[in-house]
PDB file of N, CA and C in Angstrom:
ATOM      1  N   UNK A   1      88.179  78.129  87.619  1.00  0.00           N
ATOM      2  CA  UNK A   1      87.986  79.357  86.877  1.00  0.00           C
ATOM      3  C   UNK A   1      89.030  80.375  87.311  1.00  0.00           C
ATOM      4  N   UNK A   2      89.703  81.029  86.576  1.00  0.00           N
ATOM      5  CA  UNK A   2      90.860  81.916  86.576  1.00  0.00           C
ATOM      6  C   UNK A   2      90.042  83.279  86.027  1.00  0.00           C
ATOM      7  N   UNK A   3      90.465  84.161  86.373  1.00  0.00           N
ATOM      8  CA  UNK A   3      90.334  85.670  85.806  1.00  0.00           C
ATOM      9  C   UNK A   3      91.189  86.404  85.684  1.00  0.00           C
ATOM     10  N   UNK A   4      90.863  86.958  84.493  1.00  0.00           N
ATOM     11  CA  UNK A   4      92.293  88.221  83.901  1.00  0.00           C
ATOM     12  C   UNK A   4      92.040  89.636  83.347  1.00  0.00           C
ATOM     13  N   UNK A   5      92.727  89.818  83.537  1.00  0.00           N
ATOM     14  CA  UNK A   5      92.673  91.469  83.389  1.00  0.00           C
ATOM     15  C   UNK A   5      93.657  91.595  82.646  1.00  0.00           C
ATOM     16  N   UNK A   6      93.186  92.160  81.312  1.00  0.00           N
ATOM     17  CA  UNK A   6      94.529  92.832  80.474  1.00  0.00           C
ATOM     18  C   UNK A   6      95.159  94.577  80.720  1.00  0.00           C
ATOM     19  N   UNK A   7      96.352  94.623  80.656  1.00  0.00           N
ATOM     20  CA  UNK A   7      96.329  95.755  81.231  1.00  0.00           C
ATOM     21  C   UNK A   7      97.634  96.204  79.847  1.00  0.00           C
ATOM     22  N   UNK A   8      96.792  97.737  78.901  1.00  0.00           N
ATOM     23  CA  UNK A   8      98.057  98.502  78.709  1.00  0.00           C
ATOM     24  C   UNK A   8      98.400  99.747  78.888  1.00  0.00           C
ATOM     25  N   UNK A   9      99.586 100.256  78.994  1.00  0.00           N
ATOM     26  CA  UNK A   9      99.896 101.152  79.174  1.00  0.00           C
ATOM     27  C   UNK A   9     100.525 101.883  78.298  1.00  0.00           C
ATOM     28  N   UNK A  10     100.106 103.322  78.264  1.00  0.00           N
ATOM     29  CA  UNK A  10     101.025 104.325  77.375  1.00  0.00           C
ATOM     30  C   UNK A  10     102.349 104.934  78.424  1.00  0.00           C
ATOM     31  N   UNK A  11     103.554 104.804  78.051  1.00  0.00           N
ATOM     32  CA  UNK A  11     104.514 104.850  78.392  1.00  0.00           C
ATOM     33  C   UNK A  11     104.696 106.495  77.674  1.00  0.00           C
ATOM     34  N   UNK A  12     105.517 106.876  78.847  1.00  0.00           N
ATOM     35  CA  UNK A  12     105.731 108.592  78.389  1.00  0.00           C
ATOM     36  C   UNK A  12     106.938 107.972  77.437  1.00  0.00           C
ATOM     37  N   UNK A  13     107.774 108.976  76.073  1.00  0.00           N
ATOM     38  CA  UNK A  13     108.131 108.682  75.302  1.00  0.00           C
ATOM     39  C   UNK A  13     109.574 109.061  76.328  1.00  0.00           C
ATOM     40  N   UNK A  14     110.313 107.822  75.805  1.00  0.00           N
ATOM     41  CA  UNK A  14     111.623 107.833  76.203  1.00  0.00           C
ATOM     42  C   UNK A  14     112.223 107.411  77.794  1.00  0.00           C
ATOM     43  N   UNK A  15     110.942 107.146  78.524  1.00  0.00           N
ATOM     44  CA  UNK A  15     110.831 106.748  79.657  1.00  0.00           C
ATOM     45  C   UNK A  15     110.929 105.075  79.870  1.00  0.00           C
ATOM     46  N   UNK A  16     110.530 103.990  78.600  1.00  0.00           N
ATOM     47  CA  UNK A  16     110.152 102.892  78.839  1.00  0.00           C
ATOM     48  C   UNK A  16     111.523 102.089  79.562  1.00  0.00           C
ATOM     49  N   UNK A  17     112.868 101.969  79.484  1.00  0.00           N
ATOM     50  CA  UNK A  17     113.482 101.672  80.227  1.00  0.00           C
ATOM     51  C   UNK A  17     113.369 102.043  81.538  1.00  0.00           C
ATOM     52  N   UNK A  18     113.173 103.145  82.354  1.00  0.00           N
ATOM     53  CA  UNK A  18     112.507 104.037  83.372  1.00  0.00           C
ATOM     54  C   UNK A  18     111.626 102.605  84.017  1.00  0.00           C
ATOM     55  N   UNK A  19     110.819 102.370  83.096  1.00  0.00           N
ATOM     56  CA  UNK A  19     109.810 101.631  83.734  1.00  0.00           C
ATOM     57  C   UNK A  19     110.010  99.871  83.596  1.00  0.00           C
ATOM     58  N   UNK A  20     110.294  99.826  82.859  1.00  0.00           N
ATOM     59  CA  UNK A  20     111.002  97.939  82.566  1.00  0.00           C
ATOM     60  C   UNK A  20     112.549  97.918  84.035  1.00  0.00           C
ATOM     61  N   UNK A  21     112.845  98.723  83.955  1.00  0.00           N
ATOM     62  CA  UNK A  21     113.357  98.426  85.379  1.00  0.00           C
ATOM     63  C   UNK A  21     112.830  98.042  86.494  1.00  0.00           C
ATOM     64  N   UNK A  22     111.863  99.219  86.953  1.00  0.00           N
ATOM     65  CA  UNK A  22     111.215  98.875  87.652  1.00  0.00           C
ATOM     66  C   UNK A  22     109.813  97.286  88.232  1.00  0.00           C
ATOM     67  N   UNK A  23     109.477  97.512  86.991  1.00  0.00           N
ATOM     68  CA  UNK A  23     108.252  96.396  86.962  1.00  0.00           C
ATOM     69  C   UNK A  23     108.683  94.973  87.421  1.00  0.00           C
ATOM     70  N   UNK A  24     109.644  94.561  87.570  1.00  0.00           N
ATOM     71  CA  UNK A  24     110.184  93.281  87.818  1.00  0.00           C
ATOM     72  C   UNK A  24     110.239  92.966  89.006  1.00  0.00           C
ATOM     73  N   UNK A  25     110.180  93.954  89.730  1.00  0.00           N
ATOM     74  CA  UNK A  25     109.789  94.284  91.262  1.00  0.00           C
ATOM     75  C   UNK A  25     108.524  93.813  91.943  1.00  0.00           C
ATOM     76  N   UNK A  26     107.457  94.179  90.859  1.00  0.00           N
ATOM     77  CA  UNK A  26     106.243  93.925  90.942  1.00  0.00           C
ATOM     78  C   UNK A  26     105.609  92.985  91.272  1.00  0.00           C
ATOM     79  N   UNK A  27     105.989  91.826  90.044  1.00  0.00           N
ATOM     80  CA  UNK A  27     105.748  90.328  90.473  1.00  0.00           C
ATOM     81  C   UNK A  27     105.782  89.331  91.750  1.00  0.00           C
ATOM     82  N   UNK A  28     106.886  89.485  92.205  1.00  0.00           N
ATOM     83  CA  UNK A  28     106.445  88.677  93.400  1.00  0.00           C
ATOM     84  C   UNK A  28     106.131  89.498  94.515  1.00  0.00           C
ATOM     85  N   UNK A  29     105.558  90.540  94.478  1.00  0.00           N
ATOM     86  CA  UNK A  29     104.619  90.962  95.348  1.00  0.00           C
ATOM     87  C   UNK A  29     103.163  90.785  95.417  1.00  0.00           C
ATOM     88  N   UNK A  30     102.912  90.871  93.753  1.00  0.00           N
ATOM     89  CA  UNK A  30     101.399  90.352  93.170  1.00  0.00           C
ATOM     90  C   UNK A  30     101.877  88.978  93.568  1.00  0.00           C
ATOM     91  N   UNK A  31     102.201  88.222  93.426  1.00  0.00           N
ATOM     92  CA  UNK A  31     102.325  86.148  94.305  1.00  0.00           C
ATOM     93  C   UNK A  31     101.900  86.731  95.321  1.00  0.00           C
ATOM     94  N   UNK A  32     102.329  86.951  96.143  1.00  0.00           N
ATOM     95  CA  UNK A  32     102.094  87.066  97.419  1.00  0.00           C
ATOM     96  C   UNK A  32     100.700  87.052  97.917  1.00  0.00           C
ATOM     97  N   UNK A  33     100.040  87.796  96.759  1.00  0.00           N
ATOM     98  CA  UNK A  33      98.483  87.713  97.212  1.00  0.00           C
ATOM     99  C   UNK A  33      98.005  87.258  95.927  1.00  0.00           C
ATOM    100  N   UNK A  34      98.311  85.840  95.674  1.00  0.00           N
ATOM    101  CA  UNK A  34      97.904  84.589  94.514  1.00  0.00           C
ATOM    102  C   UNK A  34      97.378  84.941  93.017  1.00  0.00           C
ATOM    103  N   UNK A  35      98.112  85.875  92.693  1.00  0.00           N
ATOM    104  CA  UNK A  35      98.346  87.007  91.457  1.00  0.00           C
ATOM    105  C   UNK A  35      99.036  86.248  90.807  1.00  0.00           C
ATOM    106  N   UNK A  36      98.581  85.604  89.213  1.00  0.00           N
ATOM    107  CA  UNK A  36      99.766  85.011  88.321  1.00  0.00           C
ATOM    108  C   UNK A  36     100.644  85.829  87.124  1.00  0.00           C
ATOM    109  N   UNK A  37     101.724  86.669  87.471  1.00  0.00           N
ATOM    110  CA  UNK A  37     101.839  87.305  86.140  1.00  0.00           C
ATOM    111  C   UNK A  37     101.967  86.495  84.715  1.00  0.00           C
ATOM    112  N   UNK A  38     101.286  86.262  83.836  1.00  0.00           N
ATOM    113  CA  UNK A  38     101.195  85.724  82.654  1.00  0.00           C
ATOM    114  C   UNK A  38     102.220  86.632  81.569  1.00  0.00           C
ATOM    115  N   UNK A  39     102.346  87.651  81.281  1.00  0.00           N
ATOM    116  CA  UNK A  39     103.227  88.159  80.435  1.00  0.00           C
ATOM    117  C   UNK A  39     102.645  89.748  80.420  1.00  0.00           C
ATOM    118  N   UNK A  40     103.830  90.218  79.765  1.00  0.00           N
ATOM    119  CA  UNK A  40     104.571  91.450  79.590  1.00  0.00           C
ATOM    120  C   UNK A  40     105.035  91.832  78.442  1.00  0.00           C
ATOM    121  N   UNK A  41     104.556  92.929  77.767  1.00  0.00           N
ATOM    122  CA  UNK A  41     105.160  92.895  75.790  1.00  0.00           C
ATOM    123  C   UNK A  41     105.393  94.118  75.883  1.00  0.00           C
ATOM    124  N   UNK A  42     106.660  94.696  74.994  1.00  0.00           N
ATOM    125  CA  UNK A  42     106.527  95.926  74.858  1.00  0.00           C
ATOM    126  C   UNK A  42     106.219  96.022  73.555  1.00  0.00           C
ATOM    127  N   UNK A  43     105.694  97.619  73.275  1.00  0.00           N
ATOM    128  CA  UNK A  43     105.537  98.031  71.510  1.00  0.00           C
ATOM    129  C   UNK A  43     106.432  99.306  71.620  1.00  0.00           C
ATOM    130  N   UNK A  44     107.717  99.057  71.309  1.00  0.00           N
ATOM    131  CA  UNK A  44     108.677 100.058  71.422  1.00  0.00           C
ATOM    132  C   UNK A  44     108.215 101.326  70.651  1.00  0.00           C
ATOM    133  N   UNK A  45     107.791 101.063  69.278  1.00  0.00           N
ATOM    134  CA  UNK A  45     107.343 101.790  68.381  1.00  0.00           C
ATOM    135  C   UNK A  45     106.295 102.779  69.065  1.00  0.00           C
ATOM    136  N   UNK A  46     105.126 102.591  70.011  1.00  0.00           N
ATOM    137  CA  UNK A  46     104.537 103.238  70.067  1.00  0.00           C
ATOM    138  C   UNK A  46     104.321 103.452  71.899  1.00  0.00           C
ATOM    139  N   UNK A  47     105.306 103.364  72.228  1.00  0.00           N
ATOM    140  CA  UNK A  47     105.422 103.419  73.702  1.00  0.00           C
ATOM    141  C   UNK A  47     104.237 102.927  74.850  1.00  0.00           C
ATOM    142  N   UNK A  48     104.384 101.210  74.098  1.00  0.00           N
ATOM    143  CA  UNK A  48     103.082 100.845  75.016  1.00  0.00           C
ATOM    144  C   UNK A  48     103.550  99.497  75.606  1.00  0.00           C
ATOM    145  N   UNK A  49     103.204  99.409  76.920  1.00  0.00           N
ATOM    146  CA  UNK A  49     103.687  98.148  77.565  1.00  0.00           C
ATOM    147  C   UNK A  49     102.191  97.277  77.914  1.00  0.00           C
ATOM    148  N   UNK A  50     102.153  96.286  77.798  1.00  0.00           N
ATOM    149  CA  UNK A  50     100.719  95.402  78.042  1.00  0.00           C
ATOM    150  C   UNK A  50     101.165  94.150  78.619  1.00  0.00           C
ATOM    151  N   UNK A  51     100.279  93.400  79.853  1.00  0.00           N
ATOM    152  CA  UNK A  51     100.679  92.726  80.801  1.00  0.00           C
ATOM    153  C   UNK A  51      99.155  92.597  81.016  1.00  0.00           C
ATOM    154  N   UNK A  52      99.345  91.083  81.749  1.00  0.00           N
ATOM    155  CA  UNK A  52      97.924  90.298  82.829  1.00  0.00           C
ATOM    156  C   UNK A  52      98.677  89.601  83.327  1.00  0.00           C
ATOM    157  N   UNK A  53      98.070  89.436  84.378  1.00  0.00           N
ATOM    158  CA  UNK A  53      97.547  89.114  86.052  1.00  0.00           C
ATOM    159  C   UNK A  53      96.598  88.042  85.846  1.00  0.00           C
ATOM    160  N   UNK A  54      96.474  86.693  86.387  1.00  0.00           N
ATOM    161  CA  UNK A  54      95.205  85.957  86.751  1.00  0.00           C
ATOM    162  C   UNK A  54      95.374  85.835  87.888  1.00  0.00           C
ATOM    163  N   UNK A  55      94.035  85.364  88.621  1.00  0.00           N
ATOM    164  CA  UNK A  55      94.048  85.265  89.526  1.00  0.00           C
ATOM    165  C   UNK A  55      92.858  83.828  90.187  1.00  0.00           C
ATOM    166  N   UNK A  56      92.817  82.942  91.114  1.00  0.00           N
ATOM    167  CA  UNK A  56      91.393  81.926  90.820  1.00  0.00           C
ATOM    168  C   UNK A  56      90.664  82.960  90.958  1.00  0.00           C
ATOM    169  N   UNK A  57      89.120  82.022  90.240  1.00  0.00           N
ATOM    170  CA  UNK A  57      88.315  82.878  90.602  1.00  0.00           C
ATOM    171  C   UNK A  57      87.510  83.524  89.751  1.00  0.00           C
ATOM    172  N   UNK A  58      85.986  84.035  90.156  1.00  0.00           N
ATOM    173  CA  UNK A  58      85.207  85.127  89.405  1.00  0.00           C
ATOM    174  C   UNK A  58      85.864  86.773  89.749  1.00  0.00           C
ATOM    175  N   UNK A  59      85.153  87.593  88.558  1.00  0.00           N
ATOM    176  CA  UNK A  59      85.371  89.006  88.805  1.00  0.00           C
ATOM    177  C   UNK A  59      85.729  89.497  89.804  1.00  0.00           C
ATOM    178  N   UNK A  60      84.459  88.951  90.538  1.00  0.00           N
ATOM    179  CA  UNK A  60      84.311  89.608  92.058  1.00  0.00           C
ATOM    180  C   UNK A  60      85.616  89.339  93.018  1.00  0.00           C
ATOM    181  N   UNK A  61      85.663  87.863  92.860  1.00  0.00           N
ATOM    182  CA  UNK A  61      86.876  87.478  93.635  1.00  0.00           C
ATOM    183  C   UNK A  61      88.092  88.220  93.614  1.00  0.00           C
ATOM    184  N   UNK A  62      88.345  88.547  91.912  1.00  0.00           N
ATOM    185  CA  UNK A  62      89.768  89.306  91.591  1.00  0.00           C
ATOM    186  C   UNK A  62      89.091  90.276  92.315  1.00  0.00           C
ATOM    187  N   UNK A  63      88.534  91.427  91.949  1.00  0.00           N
ATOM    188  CA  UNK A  63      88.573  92.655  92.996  1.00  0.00           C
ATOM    189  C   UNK A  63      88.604  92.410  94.052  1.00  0.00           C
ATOM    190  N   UNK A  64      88.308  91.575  94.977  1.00  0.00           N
ATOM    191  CA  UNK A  64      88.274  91.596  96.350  1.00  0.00           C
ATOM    192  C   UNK A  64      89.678  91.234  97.094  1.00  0.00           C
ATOM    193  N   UNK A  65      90.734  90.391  95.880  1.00  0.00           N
ATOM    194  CA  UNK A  65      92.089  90.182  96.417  1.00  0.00           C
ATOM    195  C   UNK A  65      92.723  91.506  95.491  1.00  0.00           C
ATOM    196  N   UNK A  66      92.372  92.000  94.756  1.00  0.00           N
ATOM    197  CA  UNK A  66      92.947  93.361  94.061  1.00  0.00           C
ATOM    198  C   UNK A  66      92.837  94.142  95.007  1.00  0.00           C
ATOM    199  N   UNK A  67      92.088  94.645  95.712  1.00  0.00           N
ATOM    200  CA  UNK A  67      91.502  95.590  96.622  1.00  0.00           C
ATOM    201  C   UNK A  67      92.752  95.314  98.156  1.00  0.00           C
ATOM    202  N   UNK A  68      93.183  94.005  98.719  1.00  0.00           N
ATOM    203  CA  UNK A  68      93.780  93.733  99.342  1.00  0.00           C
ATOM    204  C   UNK A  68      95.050  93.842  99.487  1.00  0.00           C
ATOM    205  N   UNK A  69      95.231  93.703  97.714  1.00  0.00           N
ATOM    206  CA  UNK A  69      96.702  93.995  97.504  1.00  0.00           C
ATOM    207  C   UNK A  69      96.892  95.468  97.164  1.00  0.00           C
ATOM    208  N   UNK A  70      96.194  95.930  96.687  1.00  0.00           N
ATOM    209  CA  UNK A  70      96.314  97.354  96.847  1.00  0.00           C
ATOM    210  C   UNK A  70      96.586  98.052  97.693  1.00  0.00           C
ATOM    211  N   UNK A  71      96.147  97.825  99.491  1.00  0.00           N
ATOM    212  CA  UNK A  71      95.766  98.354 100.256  1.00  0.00           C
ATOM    213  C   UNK A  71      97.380  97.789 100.936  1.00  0.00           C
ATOM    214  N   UNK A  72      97.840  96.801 100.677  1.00  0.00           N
ATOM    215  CA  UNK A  72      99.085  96.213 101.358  1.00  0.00           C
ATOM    216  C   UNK A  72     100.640  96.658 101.829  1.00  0.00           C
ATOM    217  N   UNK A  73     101.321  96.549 102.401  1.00  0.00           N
ATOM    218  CA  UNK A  73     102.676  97.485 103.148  1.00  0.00           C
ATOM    219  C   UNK A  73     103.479  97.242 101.905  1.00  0.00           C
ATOM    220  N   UNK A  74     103.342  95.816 101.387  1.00  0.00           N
ATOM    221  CA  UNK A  74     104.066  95.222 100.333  1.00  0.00           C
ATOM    222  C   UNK A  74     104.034  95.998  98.707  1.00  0.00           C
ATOM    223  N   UNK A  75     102.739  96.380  98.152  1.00  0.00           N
ATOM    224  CA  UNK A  75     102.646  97.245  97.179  1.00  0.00           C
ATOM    225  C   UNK A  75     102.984  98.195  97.109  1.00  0.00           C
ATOM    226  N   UNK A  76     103.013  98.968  98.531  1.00  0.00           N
ATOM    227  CA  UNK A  76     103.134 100.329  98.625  1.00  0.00           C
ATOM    228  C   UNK A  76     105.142 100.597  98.890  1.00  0.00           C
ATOM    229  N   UNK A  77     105.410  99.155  99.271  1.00  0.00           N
ATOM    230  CA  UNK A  77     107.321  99.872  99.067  1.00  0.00           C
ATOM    231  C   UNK A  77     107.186  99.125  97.890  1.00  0.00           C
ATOM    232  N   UNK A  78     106.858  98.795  97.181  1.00  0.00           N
ATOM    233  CA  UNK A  78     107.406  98.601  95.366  1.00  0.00           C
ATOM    234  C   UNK A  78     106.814  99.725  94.700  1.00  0.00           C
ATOM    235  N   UNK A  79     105.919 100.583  95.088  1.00  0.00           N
ATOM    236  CA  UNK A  79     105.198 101.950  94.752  1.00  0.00           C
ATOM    237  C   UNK A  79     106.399 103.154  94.976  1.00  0.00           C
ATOM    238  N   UNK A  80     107.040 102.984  96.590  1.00  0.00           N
ATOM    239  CA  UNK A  80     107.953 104.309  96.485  1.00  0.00           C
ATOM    240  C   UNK A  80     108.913 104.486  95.409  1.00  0.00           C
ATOM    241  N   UNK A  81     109.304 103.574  94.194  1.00  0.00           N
ATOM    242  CA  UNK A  81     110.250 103.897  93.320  1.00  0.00           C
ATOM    243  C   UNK A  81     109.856 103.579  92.329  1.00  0.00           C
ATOM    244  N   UNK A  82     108.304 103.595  91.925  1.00  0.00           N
ATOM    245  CA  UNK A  82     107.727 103.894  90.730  1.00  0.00           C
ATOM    246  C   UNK A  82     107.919 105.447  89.908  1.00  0.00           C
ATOM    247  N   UNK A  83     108.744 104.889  88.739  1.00  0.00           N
ATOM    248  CA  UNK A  83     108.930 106.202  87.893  1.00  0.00           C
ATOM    249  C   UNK A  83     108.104 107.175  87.171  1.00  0.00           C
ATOM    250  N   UNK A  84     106.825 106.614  87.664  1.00  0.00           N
ATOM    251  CA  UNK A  84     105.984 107.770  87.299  1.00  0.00           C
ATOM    252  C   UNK A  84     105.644 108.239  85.724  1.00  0.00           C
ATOM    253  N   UNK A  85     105.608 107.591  84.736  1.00  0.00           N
ATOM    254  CA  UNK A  85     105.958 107.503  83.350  1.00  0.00           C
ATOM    255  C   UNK A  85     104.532 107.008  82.864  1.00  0.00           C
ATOM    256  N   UNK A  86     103.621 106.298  83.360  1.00  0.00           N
ATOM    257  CA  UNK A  86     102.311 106.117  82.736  1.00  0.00           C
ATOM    258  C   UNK A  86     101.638 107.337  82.216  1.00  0.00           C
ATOM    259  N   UNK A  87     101.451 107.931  81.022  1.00  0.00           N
ATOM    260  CA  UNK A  87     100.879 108.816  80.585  1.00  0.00           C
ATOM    261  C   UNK A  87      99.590 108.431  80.152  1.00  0.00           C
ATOM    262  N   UNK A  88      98.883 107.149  80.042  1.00  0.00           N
ATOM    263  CA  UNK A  88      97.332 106.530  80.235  1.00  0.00           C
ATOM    264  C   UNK A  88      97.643 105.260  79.942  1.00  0.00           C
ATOM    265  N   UNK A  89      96.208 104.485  80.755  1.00  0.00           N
ATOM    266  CA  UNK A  89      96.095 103.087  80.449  1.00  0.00           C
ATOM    267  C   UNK A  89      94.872 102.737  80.256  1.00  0.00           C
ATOM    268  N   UNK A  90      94.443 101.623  79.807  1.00  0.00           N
ATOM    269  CA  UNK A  90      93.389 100.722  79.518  1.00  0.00           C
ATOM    270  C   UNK A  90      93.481  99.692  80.449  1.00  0.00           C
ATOM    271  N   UNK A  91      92.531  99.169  80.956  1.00  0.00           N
ATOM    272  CA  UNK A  91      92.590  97.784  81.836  1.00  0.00           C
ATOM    273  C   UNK A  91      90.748  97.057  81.482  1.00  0.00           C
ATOM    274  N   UNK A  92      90.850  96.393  81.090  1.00  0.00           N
ATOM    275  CA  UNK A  92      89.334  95.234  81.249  1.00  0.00           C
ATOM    276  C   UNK A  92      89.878  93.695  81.680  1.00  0.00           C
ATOM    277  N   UNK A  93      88.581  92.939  81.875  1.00  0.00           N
ATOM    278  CA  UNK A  93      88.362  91.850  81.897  1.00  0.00           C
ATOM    279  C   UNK A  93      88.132  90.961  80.624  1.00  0.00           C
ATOM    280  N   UNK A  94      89.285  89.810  80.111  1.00  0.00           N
ATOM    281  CA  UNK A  94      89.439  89.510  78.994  1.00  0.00           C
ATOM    282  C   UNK A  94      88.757  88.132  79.498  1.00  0.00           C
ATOM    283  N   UNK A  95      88.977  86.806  77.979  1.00  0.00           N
ATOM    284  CA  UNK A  95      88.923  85.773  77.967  1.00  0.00           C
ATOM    285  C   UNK A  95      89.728  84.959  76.870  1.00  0.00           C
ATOM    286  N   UNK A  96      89.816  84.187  76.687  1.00  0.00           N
ATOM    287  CA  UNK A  96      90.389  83.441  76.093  1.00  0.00           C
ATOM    288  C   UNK A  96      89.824  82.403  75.133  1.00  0.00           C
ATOM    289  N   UNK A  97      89.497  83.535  73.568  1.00  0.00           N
ATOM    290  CA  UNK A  97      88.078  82.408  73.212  1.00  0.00           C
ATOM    291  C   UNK A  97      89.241  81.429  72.204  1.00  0.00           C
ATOM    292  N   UNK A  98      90.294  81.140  72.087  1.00  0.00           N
ATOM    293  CA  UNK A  98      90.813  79.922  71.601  1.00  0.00           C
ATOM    294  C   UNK A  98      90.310  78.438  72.580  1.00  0.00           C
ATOM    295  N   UNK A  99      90.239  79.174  73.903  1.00  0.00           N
ATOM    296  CA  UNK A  99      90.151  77.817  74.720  1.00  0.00           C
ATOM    297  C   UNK A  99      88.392  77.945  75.132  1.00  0.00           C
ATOM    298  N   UNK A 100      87.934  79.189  74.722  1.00  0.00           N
ATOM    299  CA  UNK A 100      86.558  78.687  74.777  1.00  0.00           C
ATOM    300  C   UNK A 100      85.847  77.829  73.773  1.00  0.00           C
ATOM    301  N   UNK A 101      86.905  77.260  73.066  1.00  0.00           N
ATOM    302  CA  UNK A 101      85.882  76.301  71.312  1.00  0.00           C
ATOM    303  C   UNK A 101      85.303  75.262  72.426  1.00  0.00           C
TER     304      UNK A 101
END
């Protein structure tokens, strides 16, 4: 069992390069603590970037290695040169009902 979290973001307008620089950074820091990045889309049109993360595991599990990686030396220097450009996001717990038939 895998768990995912969809995550999007409203990108301040004119910033999204700002932030597609940065994010690439991200990834193999989330590996590090057994984080799969699955993909990354932009909607240029409306300044929104959307991305998931799996991870093994129930809910609980993801928060409890979310919580770890959060807290980590490793997140926090890919944090000092975050551009600061999220103007709001959405994040839940998705599924995948093609593969639930």
């Amino acid at each position: 069992m895998t768990t995912v979290p969809l995550r999007r973001y409203q990108v301040e307008p004119g910033r999204m390069d700002d932030f597609l620089a940065w994010f690439p950074g991200l990834a193999p820091v989330r590996a590090q603590y057994d984080f799969r990045l699955l993909f990354g889309y932009v909607d240029d049109a409306n300044d929104t970037f959307t991305w998931a993360v799996e991870h093994d595991g129930d809910e609980a599990t993801f928060l409890e290695a979310e919580a770890t990686y959060n807290a980590s030396p490793e997140r926090a220097q890919v944090f000092e040169s975050f551009p600061k450009c999220i103007a709001g996001m959405e994040v839940g717990f998705v599924h995948d009902v093609l593969a639930d038939r």
